[in-house]
N, C-alpha and C. Protein backbone atom coordinates (compact mmCIF):
# COMPACT_ATOMS: atom_id res chain seq x y z
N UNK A 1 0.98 -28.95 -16.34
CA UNK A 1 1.78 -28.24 -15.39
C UNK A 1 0.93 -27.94 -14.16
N UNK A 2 1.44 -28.18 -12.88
CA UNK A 2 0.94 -27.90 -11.72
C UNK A 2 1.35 -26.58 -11.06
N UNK A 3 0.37 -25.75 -10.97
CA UNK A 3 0.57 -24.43 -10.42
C UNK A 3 0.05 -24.78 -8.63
N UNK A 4 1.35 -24.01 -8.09
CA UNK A 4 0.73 -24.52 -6.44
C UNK A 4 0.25 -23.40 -6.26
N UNK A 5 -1.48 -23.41 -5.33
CA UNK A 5 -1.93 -22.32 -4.90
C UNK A 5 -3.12 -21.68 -5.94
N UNK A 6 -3.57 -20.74 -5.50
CA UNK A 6 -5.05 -20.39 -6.22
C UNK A 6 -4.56 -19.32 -7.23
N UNK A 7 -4.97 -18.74 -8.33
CA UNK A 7 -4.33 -17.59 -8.64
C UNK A 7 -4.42 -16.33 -8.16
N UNK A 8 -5.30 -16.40 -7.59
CA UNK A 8 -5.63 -14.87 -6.19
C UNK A 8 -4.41 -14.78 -5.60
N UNK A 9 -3.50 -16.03 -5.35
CA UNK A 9 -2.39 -15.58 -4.82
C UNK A 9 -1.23 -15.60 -5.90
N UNK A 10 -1.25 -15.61 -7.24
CA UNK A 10 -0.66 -15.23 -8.32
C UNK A 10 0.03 -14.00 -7.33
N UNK A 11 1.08 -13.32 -7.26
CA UNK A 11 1.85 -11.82 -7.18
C UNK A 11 2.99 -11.36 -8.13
N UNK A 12 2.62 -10.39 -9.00
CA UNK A 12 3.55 -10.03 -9.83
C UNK A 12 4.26 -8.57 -9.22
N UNK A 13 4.93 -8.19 -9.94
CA UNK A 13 5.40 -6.81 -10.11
C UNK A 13 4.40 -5.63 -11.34
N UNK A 14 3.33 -6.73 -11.50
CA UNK A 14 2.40 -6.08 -12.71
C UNK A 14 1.87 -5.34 -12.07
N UNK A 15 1.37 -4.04 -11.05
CA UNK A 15 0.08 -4.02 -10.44
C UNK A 15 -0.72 -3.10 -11.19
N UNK A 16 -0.25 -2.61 -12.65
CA UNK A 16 -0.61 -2.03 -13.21
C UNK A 16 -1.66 -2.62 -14.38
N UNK A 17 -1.81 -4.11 -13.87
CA UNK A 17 -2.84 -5.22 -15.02
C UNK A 17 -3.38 -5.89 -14.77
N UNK A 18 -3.77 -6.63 -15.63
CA UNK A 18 -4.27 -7.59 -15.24
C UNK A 18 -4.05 -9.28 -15.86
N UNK A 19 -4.33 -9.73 -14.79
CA UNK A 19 -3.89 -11.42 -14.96
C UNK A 19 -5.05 -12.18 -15.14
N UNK A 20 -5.15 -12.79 -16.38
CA UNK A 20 -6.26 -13.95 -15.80
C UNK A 20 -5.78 -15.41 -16.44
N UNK A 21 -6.45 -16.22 -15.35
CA UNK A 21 -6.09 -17.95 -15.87
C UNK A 21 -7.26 -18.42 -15.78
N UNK A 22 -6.99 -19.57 -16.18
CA UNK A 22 -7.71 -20.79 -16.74
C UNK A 22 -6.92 -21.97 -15.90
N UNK A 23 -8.01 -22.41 -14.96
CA UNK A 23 -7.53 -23.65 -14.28
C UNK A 23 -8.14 -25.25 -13.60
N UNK A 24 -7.55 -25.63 -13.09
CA UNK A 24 -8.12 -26.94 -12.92
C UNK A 24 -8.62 -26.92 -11.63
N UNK A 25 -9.72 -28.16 -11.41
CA UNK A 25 -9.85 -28.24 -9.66
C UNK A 25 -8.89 -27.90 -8.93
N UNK A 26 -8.91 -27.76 -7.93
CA UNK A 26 -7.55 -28.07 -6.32
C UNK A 26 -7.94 -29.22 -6.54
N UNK A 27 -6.47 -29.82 -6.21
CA UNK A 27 -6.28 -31.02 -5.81
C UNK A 27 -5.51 -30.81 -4.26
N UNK A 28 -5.45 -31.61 -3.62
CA UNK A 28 -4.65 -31.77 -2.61
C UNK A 28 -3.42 -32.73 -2.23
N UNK A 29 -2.49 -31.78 -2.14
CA UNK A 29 -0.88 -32.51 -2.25
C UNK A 29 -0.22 -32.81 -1.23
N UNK A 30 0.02 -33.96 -1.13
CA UNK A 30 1.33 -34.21 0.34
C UNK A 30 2.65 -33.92 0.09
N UNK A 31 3.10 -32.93 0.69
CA UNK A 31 4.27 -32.57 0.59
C UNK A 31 5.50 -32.42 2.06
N UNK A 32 6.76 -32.84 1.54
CA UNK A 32 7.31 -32.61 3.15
C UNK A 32 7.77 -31.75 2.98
N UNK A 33 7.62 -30.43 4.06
CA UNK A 33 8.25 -29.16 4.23
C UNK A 33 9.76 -29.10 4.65
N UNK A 34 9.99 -28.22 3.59
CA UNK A 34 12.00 -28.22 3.54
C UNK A 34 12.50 -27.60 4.99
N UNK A 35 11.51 -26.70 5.57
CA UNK A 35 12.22 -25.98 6.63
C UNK A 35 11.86 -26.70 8.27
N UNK A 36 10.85 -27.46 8.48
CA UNK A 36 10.49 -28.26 9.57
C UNK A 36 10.59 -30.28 9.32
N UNK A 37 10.65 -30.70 8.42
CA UNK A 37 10.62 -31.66 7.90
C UNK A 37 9.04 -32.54 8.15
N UNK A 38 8.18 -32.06 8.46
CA UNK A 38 7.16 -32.63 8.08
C UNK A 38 6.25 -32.30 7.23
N UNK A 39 5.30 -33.60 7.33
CA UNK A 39 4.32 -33.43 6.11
C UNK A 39 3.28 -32.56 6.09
N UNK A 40 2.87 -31.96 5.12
CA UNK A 40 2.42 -31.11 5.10
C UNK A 40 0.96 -31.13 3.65
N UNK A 41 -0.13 -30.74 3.63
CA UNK A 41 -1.20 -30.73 2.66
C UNK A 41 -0.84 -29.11 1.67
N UNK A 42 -0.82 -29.69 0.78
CA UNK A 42 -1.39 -28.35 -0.02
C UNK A 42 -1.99 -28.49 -1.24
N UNK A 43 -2.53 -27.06 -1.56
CA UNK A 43 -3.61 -27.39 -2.97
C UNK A 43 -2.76 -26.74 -4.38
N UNK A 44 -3.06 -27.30 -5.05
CA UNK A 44 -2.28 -27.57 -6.51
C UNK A 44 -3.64 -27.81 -7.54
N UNK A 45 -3.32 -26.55 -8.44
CA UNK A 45 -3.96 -26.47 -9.45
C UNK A 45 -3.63 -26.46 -10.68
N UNK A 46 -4.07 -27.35 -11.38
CA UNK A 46 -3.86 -27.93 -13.04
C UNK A 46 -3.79 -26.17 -13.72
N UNK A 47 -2.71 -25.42 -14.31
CA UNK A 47 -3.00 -24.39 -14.92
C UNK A 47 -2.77 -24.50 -16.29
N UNK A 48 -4.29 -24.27 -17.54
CA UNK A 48 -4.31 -24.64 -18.66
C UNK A 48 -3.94 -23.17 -19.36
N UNK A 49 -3.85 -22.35 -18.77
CA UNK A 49 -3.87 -20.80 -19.34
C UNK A 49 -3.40 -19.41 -18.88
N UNK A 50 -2.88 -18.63 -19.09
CA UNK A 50 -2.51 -17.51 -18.25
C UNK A 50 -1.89 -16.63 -18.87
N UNK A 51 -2.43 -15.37 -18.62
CA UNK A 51 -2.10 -14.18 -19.79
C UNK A 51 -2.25 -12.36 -19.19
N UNK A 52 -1.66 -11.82 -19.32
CA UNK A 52 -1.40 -10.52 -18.43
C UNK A 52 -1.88 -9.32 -19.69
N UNK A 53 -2.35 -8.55 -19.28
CA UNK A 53 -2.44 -7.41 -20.68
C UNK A 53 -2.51 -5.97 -18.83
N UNK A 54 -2.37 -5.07 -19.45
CA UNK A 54 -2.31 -3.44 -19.09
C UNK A 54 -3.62 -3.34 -18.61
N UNK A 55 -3.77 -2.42 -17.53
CA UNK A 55 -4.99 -1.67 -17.26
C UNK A 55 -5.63 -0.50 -17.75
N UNK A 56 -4.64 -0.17 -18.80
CA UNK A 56 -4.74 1.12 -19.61
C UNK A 56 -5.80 0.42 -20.83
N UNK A 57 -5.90 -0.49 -21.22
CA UNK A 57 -6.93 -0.72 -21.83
C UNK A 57 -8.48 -1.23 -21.59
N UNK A 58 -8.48 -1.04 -20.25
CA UNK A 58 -10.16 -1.36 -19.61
C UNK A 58 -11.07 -0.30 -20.44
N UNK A 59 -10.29 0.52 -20.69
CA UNK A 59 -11.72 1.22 -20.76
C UNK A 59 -12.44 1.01 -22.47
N UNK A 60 -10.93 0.74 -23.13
CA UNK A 60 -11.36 0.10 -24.60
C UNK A 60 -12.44 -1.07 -24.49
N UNK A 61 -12.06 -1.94 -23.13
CA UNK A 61 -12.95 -3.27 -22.91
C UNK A 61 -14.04 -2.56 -22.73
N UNK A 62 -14.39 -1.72 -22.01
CA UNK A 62 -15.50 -1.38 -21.80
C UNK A 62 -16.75 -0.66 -22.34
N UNK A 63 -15.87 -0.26 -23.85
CA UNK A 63 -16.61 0.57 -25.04
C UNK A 63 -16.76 -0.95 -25.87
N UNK A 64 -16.29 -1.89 -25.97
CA UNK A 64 -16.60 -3.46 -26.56
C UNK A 64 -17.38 -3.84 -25.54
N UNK A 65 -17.61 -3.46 -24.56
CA UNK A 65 -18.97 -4.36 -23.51
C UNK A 65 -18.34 -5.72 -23.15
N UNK A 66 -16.77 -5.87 -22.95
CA UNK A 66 -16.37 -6.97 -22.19
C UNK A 66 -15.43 -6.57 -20.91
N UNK A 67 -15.47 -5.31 -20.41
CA UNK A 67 -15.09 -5.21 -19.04
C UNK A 67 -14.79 -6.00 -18.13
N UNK A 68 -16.17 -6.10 -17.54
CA UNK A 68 -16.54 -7.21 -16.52
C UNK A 68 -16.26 -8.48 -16.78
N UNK A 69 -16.67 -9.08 -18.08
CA UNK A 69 -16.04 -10.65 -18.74
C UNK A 69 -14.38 -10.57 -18.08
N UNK A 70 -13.76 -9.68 -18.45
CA UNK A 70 -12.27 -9.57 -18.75
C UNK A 70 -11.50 -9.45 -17.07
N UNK A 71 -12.19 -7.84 -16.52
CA UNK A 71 -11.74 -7.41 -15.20
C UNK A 71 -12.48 -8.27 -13.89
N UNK A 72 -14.01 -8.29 -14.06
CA UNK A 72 -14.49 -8.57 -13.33
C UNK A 72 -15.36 -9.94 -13.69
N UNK A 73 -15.16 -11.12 -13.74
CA UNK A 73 -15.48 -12.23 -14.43
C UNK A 73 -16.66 -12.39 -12.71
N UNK A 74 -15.84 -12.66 -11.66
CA UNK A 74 -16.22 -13.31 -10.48
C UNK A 74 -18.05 -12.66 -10.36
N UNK A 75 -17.64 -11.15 -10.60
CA UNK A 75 -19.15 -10.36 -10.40
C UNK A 75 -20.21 -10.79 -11.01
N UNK A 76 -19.99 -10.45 -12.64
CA UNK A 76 -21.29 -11.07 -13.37
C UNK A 76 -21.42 -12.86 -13.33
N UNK A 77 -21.23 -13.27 -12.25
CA UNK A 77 -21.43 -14.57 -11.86
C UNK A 77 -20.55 -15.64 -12.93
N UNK A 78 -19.31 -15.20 -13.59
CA UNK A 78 -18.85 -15.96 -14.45
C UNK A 78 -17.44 -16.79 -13.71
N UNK A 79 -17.68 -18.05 -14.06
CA UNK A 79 -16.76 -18.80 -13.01
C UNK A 79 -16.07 -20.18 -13.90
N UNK A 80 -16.38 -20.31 -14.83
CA UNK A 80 -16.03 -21.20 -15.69
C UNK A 80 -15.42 -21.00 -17.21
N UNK A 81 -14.80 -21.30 -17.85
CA UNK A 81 -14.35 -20.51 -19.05
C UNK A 81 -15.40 -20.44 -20.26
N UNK A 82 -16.56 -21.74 -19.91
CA UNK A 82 -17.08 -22.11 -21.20
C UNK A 82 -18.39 -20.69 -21.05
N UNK A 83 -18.65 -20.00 -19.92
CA UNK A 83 -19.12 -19.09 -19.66
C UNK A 83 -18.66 -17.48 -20.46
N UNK A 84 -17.39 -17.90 -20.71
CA UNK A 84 -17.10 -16.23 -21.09
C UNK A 84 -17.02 -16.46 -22.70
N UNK A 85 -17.27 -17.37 -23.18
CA UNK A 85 -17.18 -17.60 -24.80
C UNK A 85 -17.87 -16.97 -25.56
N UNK A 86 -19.21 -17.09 -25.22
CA UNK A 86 -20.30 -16.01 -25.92
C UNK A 86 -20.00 -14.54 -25.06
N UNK A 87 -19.59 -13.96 -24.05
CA UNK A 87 -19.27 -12.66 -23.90
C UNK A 87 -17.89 -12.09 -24.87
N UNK A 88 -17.10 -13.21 -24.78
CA UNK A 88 -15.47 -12.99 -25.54
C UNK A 88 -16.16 -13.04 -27.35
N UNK A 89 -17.05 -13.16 -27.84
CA UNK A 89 -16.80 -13.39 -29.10
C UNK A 89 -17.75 -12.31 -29.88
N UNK A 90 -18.65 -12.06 -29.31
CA UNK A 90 -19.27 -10.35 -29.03
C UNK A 90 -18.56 -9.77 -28.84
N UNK A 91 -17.77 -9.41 -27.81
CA UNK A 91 -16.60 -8.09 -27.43
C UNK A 91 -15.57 -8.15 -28.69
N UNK A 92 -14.84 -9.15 -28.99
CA UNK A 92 -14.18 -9.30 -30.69
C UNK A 92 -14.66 -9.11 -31.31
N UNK A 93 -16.15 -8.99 -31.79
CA UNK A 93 -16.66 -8.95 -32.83
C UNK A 93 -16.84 -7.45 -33.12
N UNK A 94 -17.15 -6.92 -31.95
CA UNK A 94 -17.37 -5.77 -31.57
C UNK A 94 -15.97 -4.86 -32.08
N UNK A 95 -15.20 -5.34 -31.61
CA UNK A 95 -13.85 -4.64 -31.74
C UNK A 95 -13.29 -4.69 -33.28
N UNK A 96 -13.31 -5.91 -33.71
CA UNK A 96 -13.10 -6.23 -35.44
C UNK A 96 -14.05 -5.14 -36.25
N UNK A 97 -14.86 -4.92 -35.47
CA UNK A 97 -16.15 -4.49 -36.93
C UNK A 97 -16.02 -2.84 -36.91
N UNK A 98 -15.39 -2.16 -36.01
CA UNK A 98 -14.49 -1.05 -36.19
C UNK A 98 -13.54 -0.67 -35.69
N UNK A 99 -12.95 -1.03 -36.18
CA UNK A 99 -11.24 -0.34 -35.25
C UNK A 99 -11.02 0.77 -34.84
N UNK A 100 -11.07 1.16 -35.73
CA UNK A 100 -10.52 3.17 -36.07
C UNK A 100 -11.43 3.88 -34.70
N UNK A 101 -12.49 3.08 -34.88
CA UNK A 101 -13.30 3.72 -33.09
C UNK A 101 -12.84 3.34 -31.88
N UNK A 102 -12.53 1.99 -31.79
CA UNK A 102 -11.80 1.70 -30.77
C UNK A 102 -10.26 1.91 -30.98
N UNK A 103 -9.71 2.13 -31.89
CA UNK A 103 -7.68 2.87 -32.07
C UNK A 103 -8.27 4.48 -31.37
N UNK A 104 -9.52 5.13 -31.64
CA UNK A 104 -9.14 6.68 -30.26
C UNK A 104 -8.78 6.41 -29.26
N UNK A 105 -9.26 4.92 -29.05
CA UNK A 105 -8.89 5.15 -27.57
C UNK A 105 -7.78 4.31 -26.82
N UNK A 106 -6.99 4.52 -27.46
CA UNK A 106 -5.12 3.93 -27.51
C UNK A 106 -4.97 4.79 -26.32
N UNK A 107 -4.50 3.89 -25.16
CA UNK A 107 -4.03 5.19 -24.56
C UNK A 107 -2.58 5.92 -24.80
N UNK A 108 -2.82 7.00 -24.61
CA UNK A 108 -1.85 8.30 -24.75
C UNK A 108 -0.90 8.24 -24.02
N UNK A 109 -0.27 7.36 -23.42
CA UNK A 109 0.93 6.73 -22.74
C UNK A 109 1.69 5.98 -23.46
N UNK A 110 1.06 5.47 -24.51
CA UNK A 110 1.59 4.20 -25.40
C UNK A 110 1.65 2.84 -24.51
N UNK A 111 1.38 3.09 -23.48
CA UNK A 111 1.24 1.29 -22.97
C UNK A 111 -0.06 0.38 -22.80
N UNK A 112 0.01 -0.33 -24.04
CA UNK A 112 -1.31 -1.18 -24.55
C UNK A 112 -1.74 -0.50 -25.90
N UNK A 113 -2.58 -1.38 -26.59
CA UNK A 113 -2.96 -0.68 -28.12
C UNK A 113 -4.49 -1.56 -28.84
N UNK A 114 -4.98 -1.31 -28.92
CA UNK A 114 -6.04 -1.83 -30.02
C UNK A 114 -5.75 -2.98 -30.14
N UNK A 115 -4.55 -3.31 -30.86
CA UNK A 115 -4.16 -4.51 -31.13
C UNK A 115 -3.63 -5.41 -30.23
N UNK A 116 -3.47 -4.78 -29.17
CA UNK A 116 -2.53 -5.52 -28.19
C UNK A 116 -3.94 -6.29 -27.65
N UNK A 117 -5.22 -5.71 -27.22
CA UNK A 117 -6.41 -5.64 -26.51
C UNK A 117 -7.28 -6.96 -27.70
N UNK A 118 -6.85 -6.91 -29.23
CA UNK A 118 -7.58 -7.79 -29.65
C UNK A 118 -7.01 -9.32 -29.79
N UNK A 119 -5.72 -9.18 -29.94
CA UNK A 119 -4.62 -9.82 -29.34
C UNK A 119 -5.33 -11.03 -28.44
N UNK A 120 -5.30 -10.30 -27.23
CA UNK A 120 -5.37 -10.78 -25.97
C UNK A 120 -6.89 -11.48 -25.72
N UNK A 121 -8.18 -10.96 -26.53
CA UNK A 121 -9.49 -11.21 -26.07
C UNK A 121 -9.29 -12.49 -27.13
N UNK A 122 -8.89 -12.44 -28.35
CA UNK A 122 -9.01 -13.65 -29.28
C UNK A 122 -8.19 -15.05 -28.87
N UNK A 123 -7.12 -14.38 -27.98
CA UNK A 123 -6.35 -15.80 -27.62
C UNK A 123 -6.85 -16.19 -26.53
N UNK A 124 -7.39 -15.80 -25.46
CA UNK A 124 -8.38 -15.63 -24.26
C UNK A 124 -9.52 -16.88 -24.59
N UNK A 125 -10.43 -16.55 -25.56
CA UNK A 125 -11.30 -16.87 -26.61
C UNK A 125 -11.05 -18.36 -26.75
N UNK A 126 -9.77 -18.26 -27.07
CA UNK A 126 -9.18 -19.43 -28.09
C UNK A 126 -9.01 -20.81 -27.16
N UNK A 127 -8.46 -19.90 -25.51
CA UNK A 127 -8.48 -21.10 -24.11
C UNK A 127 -9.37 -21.59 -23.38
N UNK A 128 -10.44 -20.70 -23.77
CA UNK A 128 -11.96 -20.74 -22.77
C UNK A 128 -12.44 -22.23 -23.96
N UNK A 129 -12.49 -21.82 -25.62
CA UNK A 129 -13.05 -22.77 -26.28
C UNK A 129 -12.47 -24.42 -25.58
N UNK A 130 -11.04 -24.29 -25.85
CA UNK A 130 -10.27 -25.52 -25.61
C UNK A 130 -10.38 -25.55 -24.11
N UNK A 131 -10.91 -25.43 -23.13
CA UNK A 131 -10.98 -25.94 -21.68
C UNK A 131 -12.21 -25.36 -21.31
N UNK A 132 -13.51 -25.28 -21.62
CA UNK A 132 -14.81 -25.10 -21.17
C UNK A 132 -14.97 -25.53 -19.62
N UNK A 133 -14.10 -25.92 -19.02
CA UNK A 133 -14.64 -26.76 -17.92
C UNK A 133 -13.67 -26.21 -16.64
N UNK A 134 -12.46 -25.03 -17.77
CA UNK A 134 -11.82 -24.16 -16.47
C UNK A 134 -12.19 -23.78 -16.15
N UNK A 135 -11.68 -23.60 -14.40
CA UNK A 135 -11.94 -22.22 -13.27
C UNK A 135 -11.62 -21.14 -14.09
N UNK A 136 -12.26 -19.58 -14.25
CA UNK A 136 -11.66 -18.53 -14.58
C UNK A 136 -11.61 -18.20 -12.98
N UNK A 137 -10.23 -16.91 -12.89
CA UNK A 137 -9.95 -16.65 -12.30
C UNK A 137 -9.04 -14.66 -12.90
N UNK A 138 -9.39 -14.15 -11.89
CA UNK A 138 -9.05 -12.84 -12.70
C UNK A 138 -8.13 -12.32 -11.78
N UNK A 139 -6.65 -11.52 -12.03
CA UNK A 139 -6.38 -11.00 -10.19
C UNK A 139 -5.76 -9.66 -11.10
N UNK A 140 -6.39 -8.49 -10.54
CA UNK A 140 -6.30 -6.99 -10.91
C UNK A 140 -5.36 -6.18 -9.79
């Protein structure tokens, strides 16, 4: 599937989360524009992955030590998926090996949960393994 555009320009009605994908080079597309009729370039990206979770659970990420992997990938210089594999499988491991410490900190809103958060890092996990060679891309 061809996603047109970078995911930075992903825009949801989420602004309360976060988005991250897994994607392919830009390519560059000739296209004729519907409203002037000429041709026109644009970039189109192969999207292998894409998954939204709550911002109410950063801070659970951040008692597992995958924050930055998760929120802030671009910072700790992570730009590829095969990069966040060994951060994603520590932060799960982390999270599996006690729950009940990371379930305090459910937030008290009820939106997002422990499970929702391990959910999300294991299937995360699961796209970085199968496409090592994606762009990550994070948009908060």
């Amino acid at each position: 599937m061809l996603a047109v555009g970078a995911a930075e320009n992903h825009k949801k009605d989420t602004e309360m989360s976060l988005d991250v994908y897994l994607q392919g080079h830009a390519q560059k597309v000739e296209c004729r524009c519907s409203c002037c009729g000429h041709k026109h370039e644009r970039e189109e990206r192969e999207e292998y992955y894409s998954r939204n979770i709550t911002h109410n659970l950063n801070k659970m990420a951040g008692e597992a030590g995958i924050y930055e992997a998760l929120w802030r990938p671009e910072e700790i210089g992570i730009t590829k998926a095969g990069q966040l594999i060994e951060p994603l499988k520590t932060g799960l491991s982390g999270l599996k090996s006690d729950p009940e410490r990371f379930k305090k900190l459910n937030p008290s809103n009820g939106w997002g949960s422990y499970d929702e958060l391990v959910s999300f890092v294991r299937d995360y996990l699961r796209a970085c393994e199968e496409n090592p060679d994606a762009e990550v891309y994070a948009s908060r």
